[in-house]
C-alpha atoms as a PDB file:
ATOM      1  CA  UNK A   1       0.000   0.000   0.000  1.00  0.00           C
ATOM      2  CA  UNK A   2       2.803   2.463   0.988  1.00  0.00           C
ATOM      3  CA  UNK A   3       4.396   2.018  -2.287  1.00  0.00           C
ATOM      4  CA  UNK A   4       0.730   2.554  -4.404  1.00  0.00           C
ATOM      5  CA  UNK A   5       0.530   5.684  -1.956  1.00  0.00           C
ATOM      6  CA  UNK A   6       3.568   7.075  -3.603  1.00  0.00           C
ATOM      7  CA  UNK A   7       2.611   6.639  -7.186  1.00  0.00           C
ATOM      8  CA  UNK A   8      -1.200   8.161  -6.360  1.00  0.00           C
ATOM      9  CA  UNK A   9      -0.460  10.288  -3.323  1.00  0.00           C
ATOM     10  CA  UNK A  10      -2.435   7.887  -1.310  1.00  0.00           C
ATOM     11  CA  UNK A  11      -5.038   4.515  -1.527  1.00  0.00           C
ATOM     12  CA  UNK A  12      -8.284   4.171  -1.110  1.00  0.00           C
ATOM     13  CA  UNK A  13     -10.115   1.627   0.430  1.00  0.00           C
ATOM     14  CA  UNK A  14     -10.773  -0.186  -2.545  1.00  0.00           C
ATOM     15  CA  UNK A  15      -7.055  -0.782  -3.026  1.00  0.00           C
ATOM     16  CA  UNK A  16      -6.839  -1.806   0.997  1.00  0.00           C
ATOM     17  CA  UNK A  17      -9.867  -4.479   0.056  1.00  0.00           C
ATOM     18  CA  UNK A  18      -7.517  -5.448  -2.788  1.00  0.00           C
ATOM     19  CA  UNK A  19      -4.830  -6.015  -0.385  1.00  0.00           C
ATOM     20  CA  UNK A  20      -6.371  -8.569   1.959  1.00  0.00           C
ATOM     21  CA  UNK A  21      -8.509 -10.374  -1.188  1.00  0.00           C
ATOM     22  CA  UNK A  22      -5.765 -10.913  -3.971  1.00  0.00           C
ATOM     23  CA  UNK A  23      -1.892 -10.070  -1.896  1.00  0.00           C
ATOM     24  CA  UNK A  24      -0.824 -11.668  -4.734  1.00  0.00           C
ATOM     25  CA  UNK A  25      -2.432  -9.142  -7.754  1.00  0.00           C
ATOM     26  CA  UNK A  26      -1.768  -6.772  -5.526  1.00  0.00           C
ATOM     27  CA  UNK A  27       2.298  -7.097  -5.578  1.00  0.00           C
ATOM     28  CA  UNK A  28       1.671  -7.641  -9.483  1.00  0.00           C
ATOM     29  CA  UNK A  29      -0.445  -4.546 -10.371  1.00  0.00           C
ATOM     30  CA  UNK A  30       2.195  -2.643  -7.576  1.00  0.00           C
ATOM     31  CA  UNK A  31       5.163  -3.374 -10.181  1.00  0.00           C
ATOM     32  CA  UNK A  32       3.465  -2.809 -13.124  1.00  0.00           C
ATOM     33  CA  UNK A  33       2.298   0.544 -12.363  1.00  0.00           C
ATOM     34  CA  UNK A  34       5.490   1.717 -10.862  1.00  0.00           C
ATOM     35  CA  UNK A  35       7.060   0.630 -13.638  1.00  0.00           C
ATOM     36  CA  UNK A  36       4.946   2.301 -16.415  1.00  0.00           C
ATOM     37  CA  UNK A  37       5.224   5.607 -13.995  1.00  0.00           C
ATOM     38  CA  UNK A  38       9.102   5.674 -12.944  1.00  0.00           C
ATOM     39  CA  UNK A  39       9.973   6.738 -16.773  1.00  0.00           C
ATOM     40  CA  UNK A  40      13.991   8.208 -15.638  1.00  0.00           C
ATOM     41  CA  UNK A  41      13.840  10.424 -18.713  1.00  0.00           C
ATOM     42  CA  UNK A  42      10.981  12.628 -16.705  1.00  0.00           C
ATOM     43  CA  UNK A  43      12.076  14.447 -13.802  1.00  0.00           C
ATOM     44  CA  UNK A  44       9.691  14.174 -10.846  1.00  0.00           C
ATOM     45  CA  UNK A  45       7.758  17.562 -11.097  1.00  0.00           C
ATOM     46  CA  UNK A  46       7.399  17.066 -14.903  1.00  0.00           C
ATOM     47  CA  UNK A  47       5.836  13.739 -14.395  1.00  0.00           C
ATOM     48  CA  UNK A  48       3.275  15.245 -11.928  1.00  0.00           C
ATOM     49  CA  UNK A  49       2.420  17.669 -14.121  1.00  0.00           C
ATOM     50  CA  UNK A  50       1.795  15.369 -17.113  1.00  0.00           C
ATOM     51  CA  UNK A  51      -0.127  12.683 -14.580  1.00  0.00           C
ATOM     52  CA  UNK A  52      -2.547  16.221 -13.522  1.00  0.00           C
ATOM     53  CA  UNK A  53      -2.885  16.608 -17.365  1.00  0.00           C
ATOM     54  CA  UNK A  54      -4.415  13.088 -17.413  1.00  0.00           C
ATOM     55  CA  UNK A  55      -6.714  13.615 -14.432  1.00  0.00           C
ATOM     56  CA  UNK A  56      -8.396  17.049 -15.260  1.00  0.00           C
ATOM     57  CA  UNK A  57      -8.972  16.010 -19.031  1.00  0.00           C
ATOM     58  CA  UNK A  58     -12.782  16.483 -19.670  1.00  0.00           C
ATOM     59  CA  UNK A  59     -12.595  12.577 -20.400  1.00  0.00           C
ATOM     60  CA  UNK A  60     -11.188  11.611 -17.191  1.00  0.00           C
ATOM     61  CA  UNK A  61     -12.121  14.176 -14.358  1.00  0.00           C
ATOM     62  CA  UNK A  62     -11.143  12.235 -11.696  1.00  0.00           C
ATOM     63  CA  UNK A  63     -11.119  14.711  -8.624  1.00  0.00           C
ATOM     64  CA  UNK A  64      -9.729  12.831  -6.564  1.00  0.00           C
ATOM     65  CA  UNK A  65      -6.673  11.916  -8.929  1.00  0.00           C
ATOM     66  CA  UNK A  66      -6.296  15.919  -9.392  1.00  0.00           C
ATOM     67  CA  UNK A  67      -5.888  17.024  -5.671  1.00  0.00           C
ATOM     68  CA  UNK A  68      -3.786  14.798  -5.159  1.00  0.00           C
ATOM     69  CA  UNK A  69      -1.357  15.244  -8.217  1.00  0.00           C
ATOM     70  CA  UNK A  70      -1.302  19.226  -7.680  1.00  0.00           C
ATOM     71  CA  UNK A  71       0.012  18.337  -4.272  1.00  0.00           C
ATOM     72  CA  UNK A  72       2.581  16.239  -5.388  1.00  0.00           C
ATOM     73  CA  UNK A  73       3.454  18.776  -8.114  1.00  0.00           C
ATOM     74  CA  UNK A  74       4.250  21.110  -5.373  1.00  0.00           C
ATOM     75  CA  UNK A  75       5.725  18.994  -3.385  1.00  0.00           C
ATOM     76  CA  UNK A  76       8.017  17.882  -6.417  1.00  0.00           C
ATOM     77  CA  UNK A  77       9.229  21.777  -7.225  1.00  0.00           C
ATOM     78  CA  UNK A  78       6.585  23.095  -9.919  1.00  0.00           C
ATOM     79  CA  UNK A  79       5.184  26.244  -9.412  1.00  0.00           C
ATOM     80  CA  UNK A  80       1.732  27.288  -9.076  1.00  0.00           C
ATOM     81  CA  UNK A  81       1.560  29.070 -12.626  1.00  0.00           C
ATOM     82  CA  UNK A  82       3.041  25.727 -13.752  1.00  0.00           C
ATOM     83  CA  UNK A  83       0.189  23.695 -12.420  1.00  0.00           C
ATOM     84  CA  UNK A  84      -2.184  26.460 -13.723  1.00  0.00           C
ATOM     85  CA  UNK A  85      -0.860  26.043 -17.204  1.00  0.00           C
ATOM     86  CA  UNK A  86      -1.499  22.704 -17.544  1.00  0.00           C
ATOM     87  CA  UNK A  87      -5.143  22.955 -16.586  1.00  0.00           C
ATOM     88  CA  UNK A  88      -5.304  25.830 -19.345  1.00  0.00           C
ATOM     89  CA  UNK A  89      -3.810  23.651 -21.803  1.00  0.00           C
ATOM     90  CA  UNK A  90      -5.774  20.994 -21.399  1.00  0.00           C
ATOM     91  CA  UNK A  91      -9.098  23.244 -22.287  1.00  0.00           C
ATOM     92  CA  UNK A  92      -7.769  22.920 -26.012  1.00  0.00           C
ATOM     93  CA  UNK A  93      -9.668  19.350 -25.578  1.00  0.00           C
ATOM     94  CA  UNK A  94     -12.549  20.785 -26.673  1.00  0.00           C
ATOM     95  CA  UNK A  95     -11.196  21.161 -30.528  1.00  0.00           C
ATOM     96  CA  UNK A  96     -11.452  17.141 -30.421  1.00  0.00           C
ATOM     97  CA  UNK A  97     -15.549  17.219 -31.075  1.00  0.00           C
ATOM     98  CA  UNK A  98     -14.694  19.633 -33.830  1.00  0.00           C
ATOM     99  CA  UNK A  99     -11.842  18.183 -35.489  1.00  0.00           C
ATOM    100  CA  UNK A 100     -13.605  15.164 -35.715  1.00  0.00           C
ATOM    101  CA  UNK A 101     -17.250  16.789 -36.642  1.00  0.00           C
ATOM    102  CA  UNK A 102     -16.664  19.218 -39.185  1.00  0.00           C
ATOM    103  CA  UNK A 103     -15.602  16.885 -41.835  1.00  0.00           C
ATOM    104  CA  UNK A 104     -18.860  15.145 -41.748  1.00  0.00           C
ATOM    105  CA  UNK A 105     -21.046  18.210 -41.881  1.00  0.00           C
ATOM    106  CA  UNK A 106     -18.360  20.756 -43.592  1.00  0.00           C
ATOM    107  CA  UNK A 107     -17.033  18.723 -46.353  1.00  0.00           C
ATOM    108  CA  UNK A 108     -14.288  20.556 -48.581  1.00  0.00           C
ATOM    109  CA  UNK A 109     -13.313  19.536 -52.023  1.00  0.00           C
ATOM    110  CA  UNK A 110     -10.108  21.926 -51.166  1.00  0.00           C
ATOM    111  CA  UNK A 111      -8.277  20.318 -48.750  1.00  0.00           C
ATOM    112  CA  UNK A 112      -4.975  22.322 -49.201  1.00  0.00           C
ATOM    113  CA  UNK A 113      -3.471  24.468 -46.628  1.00  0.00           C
ATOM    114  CA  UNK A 114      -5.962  27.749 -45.625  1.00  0.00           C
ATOM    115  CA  UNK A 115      -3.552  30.945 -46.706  1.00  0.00           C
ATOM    116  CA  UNK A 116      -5.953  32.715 -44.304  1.00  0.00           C
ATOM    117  CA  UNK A 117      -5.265  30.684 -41.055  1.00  0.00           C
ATOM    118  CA  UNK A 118      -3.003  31.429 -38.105  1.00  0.00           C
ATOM    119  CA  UNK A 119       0.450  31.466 -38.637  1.00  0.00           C
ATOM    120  CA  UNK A 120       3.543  30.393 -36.785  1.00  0.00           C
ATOM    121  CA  UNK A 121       5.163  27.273 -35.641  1.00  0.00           C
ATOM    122  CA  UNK A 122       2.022  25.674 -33.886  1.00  0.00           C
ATOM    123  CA  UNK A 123      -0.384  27.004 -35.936  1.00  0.00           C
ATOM    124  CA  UNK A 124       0.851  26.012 -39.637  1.00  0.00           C
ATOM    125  CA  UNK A 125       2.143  22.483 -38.175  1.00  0.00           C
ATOM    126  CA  UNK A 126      -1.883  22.507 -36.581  1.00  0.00           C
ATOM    127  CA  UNK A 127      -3.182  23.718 -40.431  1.00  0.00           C
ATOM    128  CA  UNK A 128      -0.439  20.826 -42.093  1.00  0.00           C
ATOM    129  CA  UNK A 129      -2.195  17.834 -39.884  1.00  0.00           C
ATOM    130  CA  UNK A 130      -5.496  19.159 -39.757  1.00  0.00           C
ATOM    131  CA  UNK A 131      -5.956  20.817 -43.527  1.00  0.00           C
ATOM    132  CA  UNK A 132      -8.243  23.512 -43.549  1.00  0.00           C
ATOM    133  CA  UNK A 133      -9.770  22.950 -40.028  1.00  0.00           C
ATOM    134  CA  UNK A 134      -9.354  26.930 -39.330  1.00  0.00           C
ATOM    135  CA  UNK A 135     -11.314  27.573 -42.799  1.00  0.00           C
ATOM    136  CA  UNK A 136     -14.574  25.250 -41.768  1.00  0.00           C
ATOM    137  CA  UNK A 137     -14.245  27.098 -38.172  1.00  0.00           C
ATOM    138  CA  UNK A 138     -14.004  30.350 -39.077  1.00  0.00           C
ATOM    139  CA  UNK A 139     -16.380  30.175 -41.895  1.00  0.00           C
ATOM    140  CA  UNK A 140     -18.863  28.105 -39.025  1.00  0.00           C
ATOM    141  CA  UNK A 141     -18.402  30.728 -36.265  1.00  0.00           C
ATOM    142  CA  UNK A 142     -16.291  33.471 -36.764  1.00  0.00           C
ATOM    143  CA  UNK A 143     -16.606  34.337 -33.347  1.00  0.00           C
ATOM    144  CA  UNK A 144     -15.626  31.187 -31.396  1.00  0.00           C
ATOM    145  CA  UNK A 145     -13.061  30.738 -34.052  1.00  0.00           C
ATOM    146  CA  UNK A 146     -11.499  34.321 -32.993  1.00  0.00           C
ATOM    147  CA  UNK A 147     -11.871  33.614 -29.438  1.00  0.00           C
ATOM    148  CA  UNK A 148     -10.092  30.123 -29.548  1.00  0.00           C
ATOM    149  CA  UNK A 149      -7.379  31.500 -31.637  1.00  0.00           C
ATOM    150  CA  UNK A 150      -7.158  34.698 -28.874  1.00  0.00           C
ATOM    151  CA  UNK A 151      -7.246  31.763 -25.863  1.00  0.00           C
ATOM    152  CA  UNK A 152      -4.676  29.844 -27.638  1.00  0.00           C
ATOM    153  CA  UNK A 153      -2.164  32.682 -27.918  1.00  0.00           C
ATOM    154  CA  UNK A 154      -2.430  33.915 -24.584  1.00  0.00           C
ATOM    155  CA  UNK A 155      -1.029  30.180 -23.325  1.00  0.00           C
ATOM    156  CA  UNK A 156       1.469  29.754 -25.562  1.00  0.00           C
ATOM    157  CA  UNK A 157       2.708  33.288 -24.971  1.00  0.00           C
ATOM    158  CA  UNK A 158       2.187  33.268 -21.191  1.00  0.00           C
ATOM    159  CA  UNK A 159       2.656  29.506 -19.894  1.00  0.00           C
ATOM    160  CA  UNK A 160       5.337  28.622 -17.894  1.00  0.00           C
ATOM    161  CA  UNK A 161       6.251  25.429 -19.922  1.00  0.00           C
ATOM    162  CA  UNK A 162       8.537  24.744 -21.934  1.00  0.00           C
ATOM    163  CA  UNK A 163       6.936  23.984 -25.282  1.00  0.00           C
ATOM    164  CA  UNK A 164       8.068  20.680 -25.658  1.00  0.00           C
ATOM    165  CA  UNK A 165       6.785  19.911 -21.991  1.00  0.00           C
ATOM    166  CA  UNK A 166       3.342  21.701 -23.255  1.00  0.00           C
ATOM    167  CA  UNK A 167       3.309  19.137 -26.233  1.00  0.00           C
ATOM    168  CA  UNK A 168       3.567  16.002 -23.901  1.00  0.00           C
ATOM    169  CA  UNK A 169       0.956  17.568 -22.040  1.00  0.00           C
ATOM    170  CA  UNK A 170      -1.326  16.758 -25.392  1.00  0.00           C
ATOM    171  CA  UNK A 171       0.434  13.490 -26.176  1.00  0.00           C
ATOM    172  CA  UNK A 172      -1.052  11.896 -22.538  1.00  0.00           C
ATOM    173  CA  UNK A 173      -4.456  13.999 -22.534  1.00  0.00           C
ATOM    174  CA  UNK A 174      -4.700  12.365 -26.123  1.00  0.00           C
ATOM    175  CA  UNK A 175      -3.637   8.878 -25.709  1.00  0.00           C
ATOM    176  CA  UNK A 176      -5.831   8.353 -22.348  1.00  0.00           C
ATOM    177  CA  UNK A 177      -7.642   5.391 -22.289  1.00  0.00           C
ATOM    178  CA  UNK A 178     -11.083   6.873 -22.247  1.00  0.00           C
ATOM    179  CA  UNK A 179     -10.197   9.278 -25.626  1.00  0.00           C
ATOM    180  CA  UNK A 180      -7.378   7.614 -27.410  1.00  0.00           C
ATOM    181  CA  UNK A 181      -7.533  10.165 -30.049  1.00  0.00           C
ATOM    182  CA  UNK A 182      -4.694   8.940 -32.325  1.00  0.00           C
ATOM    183  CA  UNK A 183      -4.735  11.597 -34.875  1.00  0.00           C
ATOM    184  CA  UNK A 184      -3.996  14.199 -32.076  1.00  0.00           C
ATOM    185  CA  UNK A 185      -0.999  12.460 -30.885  1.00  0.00           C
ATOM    186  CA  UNK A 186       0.649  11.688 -33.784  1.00  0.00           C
ATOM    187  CA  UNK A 187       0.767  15.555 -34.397  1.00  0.00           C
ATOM    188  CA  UNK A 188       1.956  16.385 -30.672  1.00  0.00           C
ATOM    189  CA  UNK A 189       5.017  13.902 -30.901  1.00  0.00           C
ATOM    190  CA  UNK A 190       5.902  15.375 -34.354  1.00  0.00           C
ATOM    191  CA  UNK A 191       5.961  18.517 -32.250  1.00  0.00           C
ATOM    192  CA  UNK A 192       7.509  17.511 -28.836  1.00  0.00           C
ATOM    193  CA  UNK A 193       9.923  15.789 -30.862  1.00  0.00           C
ATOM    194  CA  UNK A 194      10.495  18.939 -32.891  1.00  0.00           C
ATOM    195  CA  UNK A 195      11.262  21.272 -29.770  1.00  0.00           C
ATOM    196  CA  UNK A 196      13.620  19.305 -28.177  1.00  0.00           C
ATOM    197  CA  UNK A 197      11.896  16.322 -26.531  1.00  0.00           C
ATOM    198  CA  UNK A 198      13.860  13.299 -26.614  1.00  0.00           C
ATOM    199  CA  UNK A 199      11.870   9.917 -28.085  1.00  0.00           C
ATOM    200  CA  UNK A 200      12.547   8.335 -24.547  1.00  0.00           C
ATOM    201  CA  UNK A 201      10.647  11.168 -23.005  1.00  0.00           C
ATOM    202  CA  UNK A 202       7.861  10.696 -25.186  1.00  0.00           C
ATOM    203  CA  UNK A 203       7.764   6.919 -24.423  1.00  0.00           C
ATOM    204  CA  UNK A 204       7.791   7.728 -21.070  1.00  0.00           C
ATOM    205  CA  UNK A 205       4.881  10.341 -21.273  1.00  0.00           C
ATOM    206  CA  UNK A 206       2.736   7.379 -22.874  1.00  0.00           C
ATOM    207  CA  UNK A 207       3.755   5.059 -20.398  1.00  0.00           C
ATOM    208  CA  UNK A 208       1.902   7.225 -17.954  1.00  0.00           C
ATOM    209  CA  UNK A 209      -1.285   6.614 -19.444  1.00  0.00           C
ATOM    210  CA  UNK A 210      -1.381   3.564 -17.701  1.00  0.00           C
ATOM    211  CA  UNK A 211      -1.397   4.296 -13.864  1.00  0.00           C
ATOM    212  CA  UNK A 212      -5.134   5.901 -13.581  1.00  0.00           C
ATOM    213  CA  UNK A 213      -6.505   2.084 -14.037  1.00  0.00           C
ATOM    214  CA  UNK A 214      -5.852   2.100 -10.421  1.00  0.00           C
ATOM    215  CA  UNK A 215      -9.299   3.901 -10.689  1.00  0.00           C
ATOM    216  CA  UNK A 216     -11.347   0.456 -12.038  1.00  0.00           C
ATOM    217  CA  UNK A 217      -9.489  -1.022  -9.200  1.00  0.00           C
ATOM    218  CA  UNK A 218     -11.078   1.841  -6.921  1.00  0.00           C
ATOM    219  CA  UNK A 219     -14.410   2.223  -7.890  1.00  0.00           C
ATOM    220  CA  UNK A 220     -14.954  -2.032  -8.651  1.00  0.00           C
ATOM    221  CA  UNK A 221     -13.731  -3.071  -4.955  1.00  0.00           C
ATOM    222  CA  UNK A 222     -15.544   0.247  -3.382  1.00  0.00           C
ATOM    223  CA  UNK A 223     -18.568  -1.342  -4.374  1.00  0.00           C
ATOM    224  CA  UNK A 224     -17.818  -5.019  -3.562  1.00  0.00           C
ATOM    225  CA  UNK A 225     -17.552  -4.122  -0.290  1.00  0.00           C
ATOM    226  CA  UNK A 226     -20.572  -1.881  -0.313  1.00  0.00           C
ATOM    227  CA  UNK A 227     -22.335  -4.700  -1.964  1.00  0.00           C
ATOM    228  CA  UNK A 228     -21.152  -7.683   0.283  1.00  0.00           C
ATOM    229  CA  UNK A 229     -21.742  -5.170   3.753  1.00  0.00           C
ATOM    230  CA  UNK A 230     -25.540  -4.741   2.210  1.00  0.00           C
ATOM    231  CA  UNK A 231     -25.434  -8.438   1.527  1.00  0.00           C
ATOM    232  CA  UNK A 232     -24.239 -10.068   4.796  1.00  0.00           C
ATOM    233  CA  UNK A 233     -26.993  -7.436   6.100  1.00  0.00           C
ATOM    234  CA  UNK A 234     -29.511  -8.594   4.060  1.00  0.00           C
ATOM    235  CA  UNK A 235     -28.828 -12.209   4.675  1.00  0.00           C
ATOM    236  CA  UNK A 236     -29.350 -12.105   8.756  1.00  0.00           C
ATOM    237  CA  UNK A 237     -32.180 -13.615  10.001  1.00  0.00           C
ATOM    238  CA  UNK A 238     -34.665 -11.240  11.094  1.00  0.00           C
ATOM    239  CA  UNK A 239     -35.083 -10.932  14.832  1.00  0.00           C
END
């Protein structure tokens, strides 16, 4: 338990229950989730940072995962705008419903490169994976599409990450097990890879994907022991 409690910054009950029923899974699960988190190419408050990325993407929101990873964060030297970063970047999740939707109701014979869209580093290397994806949005809304091109800007130009750090922040928010949006990835390696990020770090970074099953583990033996307290309960003769 003491060695789950470092990886999570503590264990639930459900992992105590786990404990007693299966020692054996237990030590099992134990290594393999130390394993997938101890990537050496991270440093400790980077790997915090990228595990909080995980847990306050709109297709995890674990709270419980998030408290404790911003402690740990802190506790492992990142600052507070650091840890506020993050959270900002991860808004840019909401582009995934788009990316994906406006080729089915937006189609384009053009598919070439919008001359129009926002330029720089991010942006064209955005336009090159995702061709004309700023055309169908601006020509959709132009409002939300000048908004999200404002909100992007003020990140990149006011987070405190580095922006190969900010592009593994993508790469584990995209490769979670509950979104596993492939397309997204792809195009945040290229970039991580492209400011500096080494292809161990990046291995590492999707290696962390893999710790937050501790929360099936969590939420199935909560409720076996909920269930099998209700049961024994249940099962007592009356009287």
């Amino acid at each position: 338990m003491a060695r789950l409690a470092v990886i999570y910054g503590g264990a639930g009950p459900g992992l105590a229950l786990l404990t007693q029923i299966d020692p054996g899974f237990t030590a099992s699960f134990t290594a393999y989730a130390e394993a997938a988190y101890r990537g050496a190419s991270l440093d400790p408050r980077l790997r915090q940072l990228l595990l909080l990325a995980h847990d306050v993407s709109i297709t995890n929101l674990d709270g419980t995962g998030a408290r404790n990873r911003v402690l740990l964060a802190l506790q492992a030297g990142a600052t507070e705008r650091e840890v506020t970063t993050v959270i900002e970047l991860v808004t840019m999740v909401s582009l995934h419903g788009l990316t994906k939707g406006f080729p089915l109701l937006c189609p384009l014979e053009d598919q070439t490169p919008d001359a129009d869209a926002p330029t720089g580093g991010y942006w064209a290397a955005f336009e090159t994976a995702f061709p004309a994806f700023h055309r169908r949005m601006k020509a959709a809304n132009p409002d939300a599409f000048a908004a999200y091109r404002a909100m992007g800007e003020h990140i990149w130009k006011t987070g405190s990450l580095d922006p190969a750090w900010a592009e593994l922040v993508f790469v584990v928010i995209d490769l979670a097990n509950t979104h596993l949006f492939t397309e997204g990835a792809a195009f945040h390696i290229r970039n991580a890879l492209h400011y500096g990020a080494t292809h161990q770090q990046v291995l590492d970074a999707v290696f962390l994907t893999v710790p937050s099953i501790v929360r099936s583990l969590e939420v199935g033996l909560s409720a076996v022991a909920e269930a099998t307290a209700l049961f024994e309960q249940e099962s007592k003769p009356a009287g």
